[in-house]
C-alpha atoms as a PDB file:
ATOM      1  CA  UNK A   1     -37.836 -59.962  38.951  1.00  0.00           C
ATOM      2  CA  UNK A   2     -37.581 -62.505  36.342  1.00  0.00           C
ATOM      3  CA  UNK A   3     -35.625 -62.690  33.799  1.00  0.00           C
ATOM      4  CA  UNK A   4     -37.076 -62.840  30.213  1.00  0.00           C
ATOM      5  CA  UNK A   5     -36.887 -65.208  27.460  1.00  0.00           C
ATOM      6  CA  UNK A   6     -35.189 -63.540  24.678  1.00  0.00           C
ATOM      7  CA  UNK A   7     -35.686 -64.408  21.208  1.00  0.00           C
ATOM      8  CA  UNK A   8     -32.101 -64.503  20.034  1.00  0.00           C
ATOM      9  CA  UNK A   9     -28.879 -65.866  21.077  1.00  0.00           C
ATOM     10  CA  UNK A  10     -26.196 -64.557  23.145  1.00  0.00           C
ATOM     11  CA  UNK A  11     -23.562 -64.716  20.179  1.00  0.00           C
ATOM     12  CA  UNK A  12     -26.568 -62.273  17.986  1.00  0.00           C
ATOM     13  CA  UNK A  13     -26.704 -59.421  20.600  1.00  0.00           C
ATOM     14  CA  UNK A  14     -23.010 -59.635  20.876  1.00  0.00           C
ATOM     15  CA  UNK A  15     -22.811 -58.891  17.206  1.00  0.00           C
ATOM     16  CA  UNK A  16     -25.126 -55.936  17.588  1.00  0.00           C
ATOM     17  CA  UNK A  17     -22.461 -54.725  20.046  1.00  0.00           C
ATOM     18  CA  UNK A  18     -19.649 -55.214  17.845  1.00  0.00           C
ATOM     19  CA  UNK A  19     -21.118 -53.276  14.795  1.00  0.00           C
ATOM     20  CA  UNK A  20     -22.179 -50.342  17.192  1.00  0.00           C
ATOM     21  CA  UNK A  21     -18.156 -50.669  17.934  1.00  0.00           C
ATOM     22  CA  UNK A  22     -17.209 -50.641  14.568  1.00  0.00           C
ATOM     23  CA  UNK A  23     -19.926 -47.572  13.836  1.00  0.00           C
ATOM     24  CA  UNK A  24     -18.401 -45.674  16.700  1.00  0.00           C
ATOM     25  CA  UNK A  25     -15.190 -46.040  15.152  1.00  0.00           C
ATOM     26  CA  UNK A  26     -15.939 -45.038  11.894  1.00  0.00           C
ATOM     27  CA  UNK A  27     -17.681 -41.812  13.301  1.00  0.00           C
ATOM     28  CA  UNK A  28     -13.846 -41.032  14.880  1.00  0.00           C
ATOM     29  CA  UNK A  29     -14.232 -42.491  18.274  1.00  0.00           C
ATOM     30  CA  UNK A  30     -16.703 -42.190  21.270  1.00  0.00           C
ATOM     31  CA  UNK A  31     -15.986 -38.052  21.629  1.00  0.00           C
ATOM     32  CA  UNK A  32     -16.424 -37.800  17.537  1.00  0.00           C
ATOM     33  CA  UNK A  33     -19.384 -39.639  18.016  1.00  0.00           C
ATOM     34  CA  UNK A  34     -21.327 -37.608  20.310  1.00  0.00           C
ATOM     35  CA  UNK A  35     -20.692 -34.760  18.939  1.00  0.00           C
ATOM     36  CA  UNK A  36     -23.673 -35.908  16.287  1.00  0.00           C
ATOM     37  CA  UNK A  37     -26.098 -37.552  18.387  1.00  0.00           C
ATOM     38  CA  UNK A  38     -28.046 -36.733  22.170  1.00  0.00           C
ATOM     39  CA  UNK A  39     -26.072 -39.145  23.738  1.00  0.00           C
ATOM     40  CA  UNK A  40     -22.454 -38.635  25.117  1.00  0.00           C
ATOM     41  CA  UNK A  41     -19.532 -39.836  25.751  1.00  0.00           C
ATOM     42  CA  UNK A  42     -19.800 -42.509  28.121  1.00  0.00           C
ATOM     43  CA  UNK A  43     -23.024 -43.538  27.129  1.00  0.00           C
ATOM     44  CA  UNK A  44     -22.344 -44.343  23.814  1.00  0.00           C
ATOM     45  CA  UNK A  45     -18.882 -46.117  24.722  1.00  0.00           C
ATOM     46  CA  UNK A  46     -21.521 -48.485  27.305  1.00  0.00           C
ATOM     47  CA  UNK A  47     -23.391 -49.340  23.960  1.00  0.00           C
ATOM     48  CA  UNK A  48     -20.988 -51.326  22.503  1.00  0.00           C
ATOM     49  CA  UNK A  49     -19.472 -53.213  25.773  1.00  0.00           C
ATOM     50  CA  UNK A  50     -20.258 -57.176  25.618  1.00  0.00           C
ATOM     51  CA  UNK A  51     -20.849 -56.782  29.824  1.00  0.00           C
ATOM     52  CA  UNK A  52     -23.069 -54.316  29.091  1.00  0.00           C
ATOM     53  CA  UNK A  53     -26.908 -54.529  29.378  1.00  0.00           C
ATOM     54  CA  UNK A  54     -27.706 -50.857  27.357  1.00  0.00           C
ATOM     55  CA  UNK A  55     -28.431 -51.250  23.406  1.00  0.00           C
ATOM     56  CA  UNK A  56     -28.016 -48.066  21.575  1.00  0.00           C
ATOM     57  CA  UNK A  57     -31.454 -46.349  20.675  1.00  0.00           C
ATOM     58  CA  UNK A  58     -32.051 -46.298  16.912  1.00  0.00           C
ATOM     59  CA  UNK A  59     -32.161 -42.388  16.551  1.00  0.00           C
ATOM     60  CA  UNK A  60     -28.725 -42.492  18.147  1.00  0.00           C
ATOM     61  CA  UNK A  61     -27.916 -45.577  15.191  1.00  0.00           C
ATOM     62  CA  UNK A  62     -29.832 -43.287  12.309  1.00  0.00           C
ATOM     63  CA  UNK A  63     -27.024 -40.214  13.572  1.00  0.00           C
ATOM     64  CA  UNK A  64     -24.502 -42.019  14.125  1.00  0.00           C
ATOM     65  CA  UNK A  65     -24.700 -44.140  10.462  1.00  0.00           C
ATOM     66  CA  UNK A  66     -25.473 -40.837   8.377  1.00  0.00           C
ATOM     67  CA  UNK A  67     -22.066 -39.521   9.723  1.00  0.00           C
ATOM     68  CA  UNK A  68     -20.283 -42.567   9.193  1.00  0.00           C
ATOM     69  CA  UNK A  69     -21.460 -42.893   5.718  1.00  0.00           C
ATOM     70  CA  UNK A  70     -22.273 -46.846   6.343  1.00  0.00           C
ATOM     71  CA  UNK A  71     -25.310 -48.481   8.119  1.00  0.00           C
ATOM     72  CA  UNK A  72     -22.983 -50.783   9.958  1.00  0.00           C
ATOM     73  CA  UNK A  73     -25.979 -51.240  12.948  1.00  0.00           C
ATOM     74  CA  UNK A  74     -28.437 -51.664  10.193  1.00  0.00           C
ATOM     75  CA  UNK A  75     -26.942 -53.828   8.220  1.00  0.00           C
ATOM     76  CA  UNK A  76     -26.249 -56.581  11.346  1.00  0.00           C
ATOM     77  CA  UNK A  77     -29.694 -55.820  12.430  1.00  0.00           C
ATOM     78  CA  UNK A  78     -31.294 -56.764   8.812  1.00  0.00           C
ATOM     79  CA  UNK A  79     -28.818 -60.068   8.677  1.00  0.00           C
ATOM     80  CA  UNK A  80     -30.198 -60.806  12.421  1.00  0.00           C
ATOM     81  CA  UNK A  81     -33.940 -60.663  10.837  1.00  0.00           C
ATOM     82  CA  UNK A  82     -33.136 -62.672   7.581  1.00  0.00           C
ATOM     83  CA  UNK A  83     -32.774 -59.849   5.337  1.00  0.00           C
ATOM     84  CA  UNK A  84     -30.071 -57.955   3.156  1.00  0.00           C
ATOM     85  CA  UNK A  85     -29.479 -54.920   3.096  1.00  0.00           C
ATOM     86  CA  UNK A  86     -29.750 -52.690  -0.309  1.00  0.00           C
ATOM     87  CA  UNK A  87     -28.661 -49.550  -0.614  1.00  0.00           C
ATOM     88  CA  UNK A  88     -31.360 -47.493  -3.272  1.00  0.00           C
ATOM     89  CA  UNK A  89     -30.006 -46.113  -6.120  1.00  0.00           C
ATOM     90  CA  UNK A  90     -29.020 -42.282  -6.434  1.00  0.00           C
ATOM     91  CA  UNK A  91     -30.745 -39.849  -8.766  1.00  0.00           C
ATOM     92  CA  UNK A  92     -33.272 -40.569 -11.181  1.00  0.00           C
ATOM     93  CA  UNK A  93     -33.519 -43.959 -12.024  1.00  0.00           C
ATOM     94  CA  UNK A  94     -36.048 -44.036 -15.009  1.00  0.00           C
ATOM     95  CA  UNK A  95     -37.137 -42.426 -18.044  1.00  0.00           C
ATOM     96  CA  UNK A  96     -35.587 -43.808 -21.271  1.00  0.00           C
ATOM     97  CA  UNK A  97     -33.003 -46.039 -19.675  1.00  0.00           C
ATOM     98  CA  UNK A  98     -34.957 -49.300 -19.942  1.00  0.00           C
ATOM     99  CA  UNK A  99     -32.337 -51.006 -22.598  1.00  0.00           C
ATOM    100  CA  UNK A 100     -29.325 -49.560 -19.681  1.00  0.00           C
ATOM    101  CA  UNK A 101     -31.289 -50.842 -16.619  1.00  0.00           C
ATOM    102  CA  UNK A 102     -31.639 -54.889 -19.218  1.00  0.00           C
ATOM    103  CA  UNK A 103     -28.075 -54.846 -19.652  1.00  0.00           C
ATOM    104  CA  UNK A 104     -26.229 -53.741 -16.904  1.00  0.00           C
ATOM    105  CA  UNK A 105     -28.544 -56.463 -14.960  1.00  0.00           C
ATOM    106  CA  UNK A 106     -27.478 -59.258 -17.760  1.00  0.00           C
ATOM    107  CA  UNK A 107     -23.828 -58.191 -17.682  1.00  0.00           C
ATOM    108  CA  UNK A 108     -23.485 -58.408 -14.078  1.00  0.00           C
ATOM    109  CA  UNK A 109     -25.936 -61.742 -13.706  1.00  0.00           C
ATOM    110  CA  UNK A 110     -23.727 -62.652 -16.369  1.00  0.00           C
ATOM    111  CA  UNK A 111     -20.579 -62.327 -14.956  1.00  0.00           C
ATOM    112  CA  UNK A 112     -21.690 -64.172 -11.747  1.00  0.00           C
ATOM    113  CA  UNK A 113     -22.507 -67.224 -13.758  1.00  0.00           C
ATOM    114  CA  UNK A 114     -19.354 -66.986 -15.626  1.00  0.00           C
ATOM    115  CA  UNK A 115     -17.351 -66.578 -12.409  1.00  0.00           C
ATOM    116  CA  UNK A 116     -18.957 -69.415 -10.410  1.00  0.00           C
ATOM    117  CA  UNK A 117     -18.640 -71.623 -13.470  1.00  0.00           C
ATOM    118  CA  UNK A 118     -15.085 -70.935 -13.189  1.00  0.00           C
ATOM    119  CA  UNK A 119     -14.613 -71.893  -9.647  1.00  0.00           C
ATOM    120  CA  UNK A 120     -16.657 -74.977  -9.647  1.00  0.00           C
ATOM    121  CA  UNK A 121     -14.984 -76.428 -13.149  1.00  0.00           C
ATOM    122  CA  UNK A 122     -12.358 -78.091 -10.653  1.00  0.00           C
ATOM    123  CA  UNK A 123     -13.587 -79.710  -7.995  1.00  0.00           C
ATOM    124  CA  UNK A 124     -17.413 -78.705  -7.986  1.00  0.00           C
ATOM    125  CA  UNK A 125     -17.272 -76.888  -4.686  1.00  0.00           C
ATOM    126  CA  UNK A 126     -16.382 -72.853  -4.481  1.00  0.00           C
ATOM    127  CA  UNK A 127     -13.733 -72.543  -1.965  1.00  0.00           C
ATOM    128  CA  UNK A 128     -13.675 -68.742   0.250  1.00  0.00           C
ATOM    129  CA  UNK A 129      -9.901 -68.792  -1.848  1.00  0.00           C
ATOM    130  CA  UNK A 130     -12.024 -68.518  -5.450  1.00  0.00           C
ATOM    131  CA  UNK A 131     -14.822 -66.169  -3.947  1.00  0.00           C
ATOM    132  CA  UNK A 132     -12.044 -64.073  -3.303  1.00  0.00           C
ATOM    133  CA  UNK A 133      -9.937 -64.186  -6.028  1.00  0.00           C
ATOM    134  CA  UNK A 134     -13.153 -63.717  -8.478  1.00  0.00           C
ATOM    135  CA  UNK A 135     -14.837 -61.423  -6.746  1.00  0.00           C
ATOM    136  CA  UNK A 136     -18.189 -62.897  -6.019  1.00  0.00           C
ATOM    137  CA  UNK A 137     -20.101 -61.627  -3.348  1.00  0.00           C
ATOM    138  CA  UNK A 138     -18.746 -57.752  -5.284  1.00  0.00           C
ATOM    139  CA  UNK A 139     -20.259 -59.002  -8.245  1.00  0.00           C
ATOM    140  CA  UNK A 140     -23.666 -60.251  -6.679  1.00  0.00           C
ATOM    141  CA  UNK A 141     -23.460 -57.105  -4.874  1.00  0.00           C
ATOM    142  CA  UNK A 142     -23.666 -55.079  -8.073  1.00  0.00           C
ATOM    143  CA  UNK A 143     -26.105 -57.361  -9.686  1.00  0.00           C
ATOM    144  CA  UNK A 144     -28.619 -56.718  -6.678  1.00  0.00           C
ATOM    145  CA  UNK A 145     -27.802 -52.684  -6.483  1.00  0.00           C
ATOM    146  CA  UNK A 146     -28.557 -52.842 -10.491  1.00  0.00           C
ATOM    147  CA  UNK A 147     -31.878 -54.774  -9.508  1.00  0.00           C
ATOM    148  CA  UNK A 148     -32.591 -52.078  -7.407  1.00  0.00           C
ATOM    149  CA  UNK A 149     -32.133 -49.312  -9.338  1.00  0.00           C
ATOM    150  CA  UNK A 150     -35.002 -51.334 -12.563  1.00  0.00           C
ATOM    151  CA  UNK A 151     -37.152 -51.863  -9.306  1.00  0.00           C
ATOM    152  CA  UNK A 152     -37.150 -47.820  -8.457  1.00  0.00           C
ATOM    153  CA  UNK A 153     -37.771 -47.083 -11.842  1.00  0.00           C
ATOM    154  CA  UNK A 154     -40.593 -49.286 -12.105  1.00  0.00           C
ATOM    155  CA  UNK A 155     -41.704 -47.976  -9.009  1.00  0.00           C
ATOM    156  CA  UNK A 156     -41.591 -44.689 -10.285  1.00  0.00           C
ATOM    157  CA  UNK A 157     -44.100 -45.913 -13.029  1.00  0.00           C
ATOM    158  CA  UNK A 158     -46.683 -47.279 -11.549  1.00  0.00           C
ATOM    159  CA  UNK A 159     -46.873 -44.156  -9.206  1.00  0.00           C
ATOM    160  CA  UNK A 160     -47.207 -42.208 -12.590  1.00  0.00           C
ATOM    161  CA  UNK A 161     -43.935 -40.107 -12.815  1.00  0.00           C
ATOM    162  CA  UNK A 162     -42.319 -42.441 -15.612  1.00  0.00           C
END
């Protein structure tokens, strides 16, 4: 039989495999694990071997994330598509909080400006030291959850419930 052409590299399944490691992990180990999914033991220790030709089925991932608490599988398999992934805001986003949803979105857009103006003032460049040190990617990170959160509520409009 021949082998098929795959569409990604070697290095992007083997980073599939290492956050269905991590996941397992964070679920309390391979036993943990299979206590909250159809697949056991052994199995779900094959999925994340680099050797190993078995990917994890995604009911198995959608288990195995909503006892972790994190979409570690998700999340590498948005980044392998070119996406990021969001988490949705809790509760109800909307009614009357217009003026909250404006500013917490120009505070935190705010702050990233501020914060890359500070590490570029030197040399022009922002070194993984500064992103650090000012928080960056946690800041852009907030900015985008807040973005969410005005996008659900407007959401919530146009279907008629704001």
């Amino acid at each position: 039989m021949e082998k098929l052409a795959r569409p990604h590299r070697e290095a992007d399944y083997l980073t599939l495999k290492g956050a269905m490691r991590r996941l397992v992990e964070a679920c309390g180990g391979v036993e943990s694990a299979a206590a909250v999914t159809r697949t056991g033991f052994q199995v779900l220790s094959k999925y994340g071997l680099p050797k190993e030709a078995v990917f994890v089925p995604v009911d198995v991932v959608a288990d195995l994330e909503a006892d972790a608490g994190d979409p570690l599988v998700t999340r590498a398999l948005a980044a392998l598509a070119g996406h990021v992934l969001v988490p949705l805001p809790h509760g109800d986003p909307g009614k009357g909080r217009w003026y909250r949803h404006i500013s917490e979105i120009a505070k935190d857009v705010g702050s990233v400006v501020q914060r890359l103006g500070e590490a570029l003032e030197d040399d022009g460049e922002v070194s993984k030291a500064e992103m650090r040190a000012l928080a960056l990617r946690e800041r852009v990170q907030h900015a985008i959850a807040e973005l969410a959160t005005l996008d659900q509520a407007l959401a919530s409009l146009e279907r008629g419930e704001g």
